[in-house]
Protein backbone atom coordinates (compact mmCIF):
# COMPACT_ATOMS: atom_id res chain seq x y z
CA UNK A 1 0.14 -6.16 163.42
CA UNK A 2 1.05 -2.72 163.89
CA UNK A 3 -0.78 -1.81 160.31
CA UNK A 4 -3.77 -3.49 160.84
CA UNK A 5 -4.15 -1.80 164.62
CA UNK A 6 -3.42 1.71 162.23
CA UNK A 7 -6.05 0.27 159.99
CA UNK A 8 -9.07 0.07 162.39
CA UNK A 9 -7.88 3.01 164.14
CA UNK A 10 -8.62 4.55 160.89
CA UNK A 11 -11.89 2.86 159.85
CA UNK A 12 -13.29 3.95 163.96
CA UNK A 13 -12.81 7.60 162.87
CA UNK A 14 -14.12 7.31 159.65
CA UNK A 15 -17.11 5.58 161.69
CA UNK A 16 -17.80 8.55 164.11
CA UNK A 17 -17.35 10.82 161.61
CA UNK A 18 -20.27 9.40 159.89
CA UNK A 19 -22.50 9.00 162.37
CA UNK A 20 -21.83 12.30 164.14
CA UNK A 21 -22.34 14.06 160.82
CA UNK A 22 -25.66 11.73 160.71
CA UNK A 23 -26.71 13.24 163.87
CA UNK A 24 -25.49 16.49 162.58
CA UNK A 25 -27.99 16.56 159.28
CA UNK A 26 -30.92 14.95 161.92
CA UNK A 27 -30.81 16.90 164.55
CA UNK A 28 -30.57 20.25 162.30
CA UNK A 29 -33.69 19.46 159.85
CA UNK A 30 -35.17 18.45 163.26
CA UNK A 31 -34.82 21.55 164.67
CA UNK A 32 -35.56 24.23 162.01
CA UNK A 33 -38.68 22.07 159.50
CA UNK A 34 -40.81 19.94 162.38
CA UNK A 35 -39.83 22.43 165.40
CA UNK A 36 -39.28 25.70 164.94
CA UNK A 37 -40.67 26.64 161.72
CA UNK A 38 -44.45 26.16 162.30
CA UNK A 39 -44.23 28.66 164.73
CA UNK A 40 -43.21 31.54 162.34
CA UNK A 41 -45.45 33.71 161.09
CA UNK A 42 -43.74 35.48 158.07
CA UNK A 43 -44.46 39.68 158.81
CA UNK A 44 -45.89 39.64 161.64
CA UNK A 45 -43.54 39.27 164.81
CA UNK A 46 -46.09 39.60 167.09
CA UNK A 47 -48.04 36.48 166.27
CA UNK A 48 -44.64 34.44 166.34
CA UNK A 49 -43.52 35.99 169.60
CA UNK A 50 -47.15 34.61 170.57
CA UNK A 51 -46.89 31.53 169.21
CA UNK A 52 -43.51 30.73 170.60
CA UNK A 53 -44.98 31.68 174.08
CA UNK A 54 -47.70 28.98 173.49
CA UNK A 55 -45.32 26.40 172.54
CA UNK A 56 -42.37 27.38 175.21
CA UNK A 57 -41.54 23.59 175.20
CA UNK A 58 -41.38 23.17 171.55
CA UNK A 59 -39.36 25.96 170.96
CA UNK A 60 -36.95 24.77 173.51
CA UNK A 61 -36.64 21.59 172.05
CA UNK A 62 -35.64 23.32 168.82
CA UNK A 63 -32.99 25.28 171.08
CA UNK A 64 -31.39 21.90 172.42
CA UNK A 65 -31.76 19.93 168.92
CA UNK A 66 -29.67 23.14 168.07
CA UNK A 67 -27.11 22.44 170.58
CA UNK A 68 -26.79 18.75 170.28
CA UNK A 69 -26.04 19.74 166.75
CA UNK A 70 -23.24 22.04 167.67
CA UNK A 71 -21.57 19.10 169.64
CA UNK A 72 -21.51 16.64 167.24
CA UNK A 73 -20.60 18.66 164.40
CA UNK A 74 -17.72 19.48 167.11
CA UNK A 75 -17.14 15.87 166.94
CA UNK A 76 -17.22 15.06 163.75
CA UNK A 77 -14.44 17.83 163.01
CA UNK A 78 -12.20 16.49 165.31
CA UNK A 79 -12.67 12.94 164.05
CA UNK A 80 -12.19 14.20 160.28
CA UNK A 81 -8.97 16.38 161.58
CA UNK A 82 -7.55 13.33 163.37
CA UNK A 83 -8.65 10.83 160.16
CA UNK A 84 -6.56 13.08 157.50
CA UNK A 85 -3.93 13.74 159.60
CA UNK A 86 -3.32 10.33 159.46
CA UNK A 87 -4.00 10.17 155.90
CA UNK A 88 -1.46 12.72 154.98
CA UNK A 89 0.90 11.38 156.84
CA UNK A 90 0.82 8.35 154.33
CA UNK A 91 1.24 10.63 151.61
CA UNK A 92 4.85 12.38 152.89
């Protein structure tokens, strides 16, 4: 019983892993491709500074996508820490 419990415990963090690093990939070609670069204007800081005042919203959206990104690649470290850990304990 015991290995089977071990068993799912492992599968679960394999599972949040992948979906945090899922949310990871989403959220960061989210935030830099549909939000943040359109309002770049390559040599001229002065029309991006404008544009980024036009679209305050969007470029705080880009800011947040950011920091949900930050999170769950937070989480899916941990999850991958505590999965090998596991994993190498099989191995010694």
């Amino acid at each position: 019983m015991q290995q089977a419990t071990g068993r799912r415990d492992l599968d679960t963090l394999a599972r949040i892993a992948g979906f945090a690093w899922l949310v990871v990939i989403i959220a960061g070609i989210s935030a830099e491709f549909f939000l943040r670069i359109p309002l770049i204007v390559q040599g001229d800081a002065a029309a991006t500074a404008a544009n980024i005042m036009e679209a305050e919203g969007r470029f705080r959206l880009s800011i947040a996508a950011d920091t949900v990104m930050l999170l769950f690649d937070v989480t899916a470290t941990v999850a991958l820490y505590l999965l090998f850990r596991q994993t190498d304990r099989l191995w010694h």
